[in-house]
N, C-alpha and C. Protein backbone atom coordinates (compact mmCIF):
# COMPACT_ATOMS: atom_id res chain seq x y z
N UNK A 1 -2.22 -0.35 -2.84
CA UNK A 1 -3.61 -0.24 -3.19
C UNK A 1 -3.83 1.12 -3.87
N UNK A 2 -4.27 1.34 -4.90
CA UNK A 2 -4.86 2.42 -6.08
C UNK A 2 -5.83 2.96 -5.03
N UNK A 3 -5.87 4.49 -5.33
CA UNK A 3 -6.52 5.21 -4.81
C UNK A 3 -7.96 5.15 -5.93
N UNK A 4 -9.04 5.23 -4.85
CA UNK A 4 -10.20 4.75 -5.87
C UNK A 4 -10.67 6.13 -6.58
N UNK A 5 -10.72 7.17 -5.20
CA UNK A 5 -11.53 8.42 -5.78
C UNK A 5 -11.49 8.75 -7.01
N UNK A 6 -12.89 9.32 -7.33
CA UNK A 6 -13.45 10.02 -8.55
C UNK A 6 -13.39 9.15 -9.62
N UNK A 7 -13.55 7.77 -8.95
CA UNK A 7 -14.06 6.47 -9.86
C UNK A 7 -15.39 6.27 -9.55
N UNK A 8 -15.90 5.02 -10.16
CA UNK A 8 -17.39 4.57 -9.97
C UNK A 8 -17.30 2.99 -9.57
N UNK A 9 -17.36 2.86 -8.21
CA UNK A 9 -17.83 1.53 -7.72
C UNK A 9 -19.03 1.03 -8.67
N UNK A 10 -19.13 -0.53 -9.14
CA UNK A 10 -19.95 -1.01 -9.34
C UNK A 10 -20.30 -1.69 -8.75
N UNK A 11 -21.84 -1.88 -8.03
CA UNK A 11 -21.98 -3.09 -7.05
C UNK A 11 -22.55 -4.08 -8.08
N UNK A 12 -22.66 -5.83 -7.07
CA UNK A 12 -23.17 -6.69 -7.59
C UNK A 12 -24.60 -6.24 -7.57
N UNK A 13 -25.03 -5.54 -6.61
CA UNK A 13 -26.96 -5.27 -6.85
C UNK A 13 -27.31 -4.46 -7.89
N UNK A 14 -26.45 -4.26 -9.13
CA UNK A 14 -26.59 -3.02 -10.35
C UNK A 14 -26.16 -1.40 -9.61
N UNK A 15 -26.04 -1.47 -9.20
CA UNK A 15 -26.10 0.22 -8.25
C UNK A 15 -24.66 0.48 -8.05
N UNK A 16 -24.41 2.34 -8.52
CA UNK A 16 -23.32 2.33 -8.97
C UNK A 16 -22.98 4.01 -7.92
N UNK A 17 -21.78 3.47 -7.12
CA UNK A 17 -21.54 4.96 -6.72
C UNK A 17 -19.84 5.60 -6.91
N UNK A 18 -20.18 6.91 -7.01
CA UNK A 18 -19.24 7.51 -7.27
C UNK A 18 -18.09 7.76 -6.09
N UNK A 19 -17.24 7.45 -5.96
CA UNK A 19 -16.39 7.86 -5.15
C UNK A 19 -15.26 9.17 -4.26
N UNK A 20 -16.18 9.50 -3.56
CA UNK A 20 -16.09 11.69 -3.05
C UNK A 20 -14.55 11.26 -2.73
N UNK A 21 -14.32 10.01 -1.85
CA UNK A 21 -13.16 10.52 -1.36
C UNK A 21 -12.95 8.80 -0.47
N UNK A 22 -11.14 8.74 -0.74
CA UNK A 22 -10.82 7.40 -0.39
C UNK A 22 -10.26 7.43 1.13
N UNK A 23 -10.33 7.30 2.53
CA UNK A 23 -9.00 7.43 3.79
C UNK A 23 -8.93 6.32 3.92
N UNK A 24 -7.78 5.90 5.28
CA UNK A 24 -7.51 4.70 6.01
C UNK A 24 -8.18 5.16 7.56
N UNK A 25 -8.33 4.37 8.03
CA UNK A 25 -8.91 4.72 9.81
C UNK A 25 -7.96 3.30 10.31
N UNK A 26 -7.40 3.38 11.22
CA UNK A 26 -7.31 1.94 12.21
C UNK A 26 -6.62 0.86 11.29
N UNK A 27 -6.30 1.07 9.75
CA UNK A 27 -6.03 0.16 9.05
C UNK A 27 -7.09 -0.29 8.36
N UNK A 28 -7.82 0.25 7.98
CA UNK A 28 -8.83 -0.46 7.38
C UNK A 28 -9.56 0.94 6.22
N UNK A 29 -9.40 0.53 4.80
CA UNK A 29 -9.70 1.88 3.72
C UNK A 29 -11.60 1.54 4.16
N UNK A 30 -12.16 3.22 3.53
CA UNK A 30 -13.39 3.53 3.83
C UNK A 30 -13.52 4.47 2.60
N UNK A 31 -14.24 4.41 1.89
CA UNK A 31 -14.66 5.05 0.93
C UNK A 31 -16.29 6.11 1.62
N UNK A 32 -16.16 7.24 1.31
CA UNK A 32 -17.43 8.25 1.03
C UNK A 32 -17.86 8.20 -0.27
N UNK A 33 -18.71 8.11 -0.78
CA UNK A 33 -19.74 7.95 -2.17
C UNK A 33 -20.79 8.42 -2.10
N UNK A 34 -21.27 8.59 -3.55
CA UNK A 34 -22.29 8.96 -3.91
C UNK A 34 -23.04 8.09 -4.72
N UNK A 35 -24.38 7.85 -4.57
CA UNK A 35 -25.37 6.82 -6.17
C UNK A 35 -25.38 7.63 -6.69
N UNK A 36 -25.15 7.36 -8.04
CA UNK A 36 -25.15 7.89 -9.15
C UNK A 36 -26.27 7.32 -10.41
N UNK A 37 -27.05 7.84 -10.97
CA UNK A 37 -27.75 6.98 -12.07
C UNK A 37 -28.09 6.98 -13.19
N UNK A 38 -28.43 6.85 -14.33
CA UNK A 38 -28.68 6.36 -15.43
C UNK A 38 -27.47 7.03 -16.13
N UNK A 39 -27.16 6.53 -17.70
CA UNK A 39 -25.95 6.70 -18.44
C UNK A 39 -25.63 8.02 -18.01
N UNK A 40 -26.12 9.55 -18.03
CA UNK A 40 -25.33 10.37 -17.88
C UNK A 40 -25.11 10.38 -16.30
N UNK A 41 -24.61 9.48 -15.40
CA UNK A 41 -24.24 9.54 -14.27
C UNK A 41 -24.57 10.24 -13.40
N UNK A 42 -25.70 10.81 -13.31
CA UNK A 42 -26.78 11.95 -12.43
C UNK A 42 -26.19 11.68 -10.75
N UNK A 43 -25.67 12.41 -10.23
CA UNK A 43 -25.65 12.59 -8.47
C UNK A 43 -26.95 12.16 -8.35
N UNK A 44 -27.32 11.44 -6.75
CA UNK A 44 -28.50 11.12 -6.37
C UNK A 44 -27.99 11.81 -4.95
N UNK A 45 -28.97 12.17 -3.96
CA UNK A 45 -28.69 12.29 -2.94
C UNK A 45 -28.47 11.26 -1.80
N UNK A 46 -28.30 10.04 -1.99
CA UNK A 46 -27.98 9.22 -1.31
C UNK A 46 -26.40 8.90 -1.10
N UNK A 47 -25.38 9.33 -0.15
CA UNK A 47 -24.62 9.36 0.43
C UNK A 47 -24.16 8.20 1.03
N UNK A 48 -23.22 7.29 1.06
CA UNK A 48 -23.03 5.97 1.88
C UNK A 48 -21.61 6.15 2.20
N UNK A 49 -21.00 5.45 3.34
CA UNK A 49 -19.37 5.11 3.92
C UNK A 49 -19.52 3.60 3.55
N UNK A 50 -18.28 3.06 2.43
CA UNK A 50 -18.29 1.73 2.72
C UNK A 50 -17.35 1.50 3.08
N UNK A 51 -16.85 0.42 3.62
CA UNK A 51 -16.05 -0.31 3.80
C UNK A 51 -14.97 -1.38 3.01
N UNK A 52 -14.23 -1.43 3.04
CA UNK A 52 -13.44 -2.32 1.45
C UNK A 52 -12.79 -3.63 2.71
N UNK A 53 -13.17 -4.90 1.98
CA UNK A 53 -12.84 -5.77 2.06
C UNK A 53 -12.07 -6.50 1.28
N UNK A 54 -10.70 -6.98 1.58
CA UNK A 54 -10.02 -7.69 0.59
C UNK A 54 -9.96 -8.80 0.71
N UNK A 55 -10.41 -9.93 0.30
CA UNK A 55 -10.76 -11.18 -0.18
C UNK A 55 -10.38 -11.90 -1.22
N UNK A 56 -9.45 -12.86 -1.03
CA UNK A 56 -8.89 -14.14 -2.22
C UNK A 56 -8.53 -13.15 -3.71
N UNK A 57 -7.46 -11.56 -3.54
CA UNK A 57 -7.13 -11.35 -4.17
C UNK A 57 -8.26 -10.71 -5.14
N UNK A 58 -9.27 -10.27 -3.91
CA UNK A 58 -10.13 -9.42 -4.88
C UNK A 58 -10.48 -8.37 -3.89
N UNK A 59 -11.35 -7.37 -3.94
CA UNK A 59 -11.93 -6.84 -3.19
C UNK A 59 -13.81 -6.47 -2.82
N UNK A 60 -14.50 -6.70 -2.07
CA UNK A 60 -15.93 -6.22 -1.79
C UNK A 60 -15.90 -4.90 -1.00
N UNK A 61 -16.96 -4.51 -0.97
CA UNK A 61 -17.35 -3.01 0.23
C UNK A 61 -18.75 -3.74 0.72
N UNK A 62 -18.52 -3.19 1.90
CA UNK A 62 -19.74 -3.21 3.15
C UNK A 62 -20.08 -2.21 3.47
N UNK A 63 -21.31 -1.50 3.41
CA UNK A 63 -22.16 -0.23 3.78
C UNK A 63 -21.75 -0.53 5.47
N UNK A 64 -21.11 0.98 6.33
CA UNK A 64 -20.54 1.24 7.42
C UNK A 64 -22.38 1.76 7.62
N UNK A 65 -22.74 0.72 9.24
CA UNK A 65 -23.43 0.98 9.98
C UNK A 65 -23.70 1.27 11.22
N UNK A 66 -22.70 1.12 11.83
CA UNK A 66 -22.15 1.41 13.35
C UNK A 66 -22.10 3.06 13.14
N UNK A 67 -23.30 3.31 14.20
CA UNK A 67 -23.22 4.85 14.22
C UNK A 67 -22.37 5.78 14.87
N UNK A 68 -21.73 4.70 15.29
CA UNK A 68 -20.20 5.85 16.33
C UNK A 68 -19.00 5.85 14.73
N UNK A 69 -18.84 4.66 14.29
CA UNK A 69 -17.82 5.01 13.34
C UNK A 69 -18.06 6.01 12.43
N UNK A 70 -19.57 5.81 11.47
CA UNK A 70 -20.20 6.94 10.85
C UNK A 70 -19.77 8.69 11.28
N UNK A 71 -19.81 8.69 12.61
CA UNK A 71 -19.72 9.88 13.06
C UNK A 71 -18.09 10.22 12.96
N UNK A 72 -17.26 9.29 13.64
CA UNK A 72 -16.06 9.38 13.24
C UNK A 72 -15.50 9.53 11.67
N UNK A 73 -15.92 8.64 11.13
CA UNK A 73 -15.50 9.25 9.59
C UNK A 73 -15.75 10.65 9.21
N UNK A 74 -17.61 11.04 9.55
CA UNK A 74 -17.94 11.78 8.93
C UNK A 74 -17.03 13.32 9.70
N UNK A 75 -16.86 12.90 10.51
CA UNK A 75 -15.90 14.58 11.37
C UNK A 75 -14.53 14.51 10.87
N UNK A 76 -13.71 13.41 10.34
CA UNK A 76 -12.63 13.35 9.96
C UNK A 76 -11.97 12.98 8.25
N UNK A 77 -13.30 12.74 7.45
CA UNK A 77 -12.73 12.88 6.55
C UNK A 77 -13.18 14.02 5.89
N UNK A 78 -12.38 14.40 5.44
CA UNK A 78 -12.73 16.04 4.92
C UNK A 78 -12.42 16.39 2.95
N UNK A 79 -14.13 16.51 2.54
CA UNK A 79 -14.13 16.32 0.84
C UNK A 79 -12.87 17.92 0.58
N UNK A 80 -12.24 18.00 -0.40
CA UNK A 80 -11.30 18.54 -0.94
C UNK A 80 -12.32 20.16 -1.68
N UNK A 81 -11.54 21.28 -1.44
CA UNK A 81 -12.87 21.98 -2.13
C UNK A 81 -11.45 22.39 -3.79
């Protein structure tokens, strides 16, 4: 699996985030992102953990809502300075 960071997820809802940083937890990849918006790709302050799902040789992400994992990611993955 290609490391995603410092790419741009596109979702199916138009909404597009940037990717801070790719880990594994438990077996399962988690992306940190950023929304990003209009052509010159503006940072937004909206911050999300998704989740990557691999499916029939493709892949989706699921916004991480379980607030114990949140916390776990957020203490263990660490952005690069």
């Amino acid at each position: 699996m290609e490391n995603l960071s410092n790419q741009i997820l596109e979702l199916k809802n138009g909404k597009n985030y940037f990717v801070i940083r790719q880990a594994t937890f438990r077996g399962k990849t988690y992306y940190l992102t950023v929304e990003v918006t209009g052509d010159e790709e503006d940072f937004t302050n909206n911050f999300l953990f998704f989740e990557r799902i691999d499916e029939d040789g493709k892949f989706l992400v699921n916004v991480v809502t379980d607030p114990d994992l949140l916390q776990i990611l957020a203490k263990n993955i660490k952005i690069e300075e």
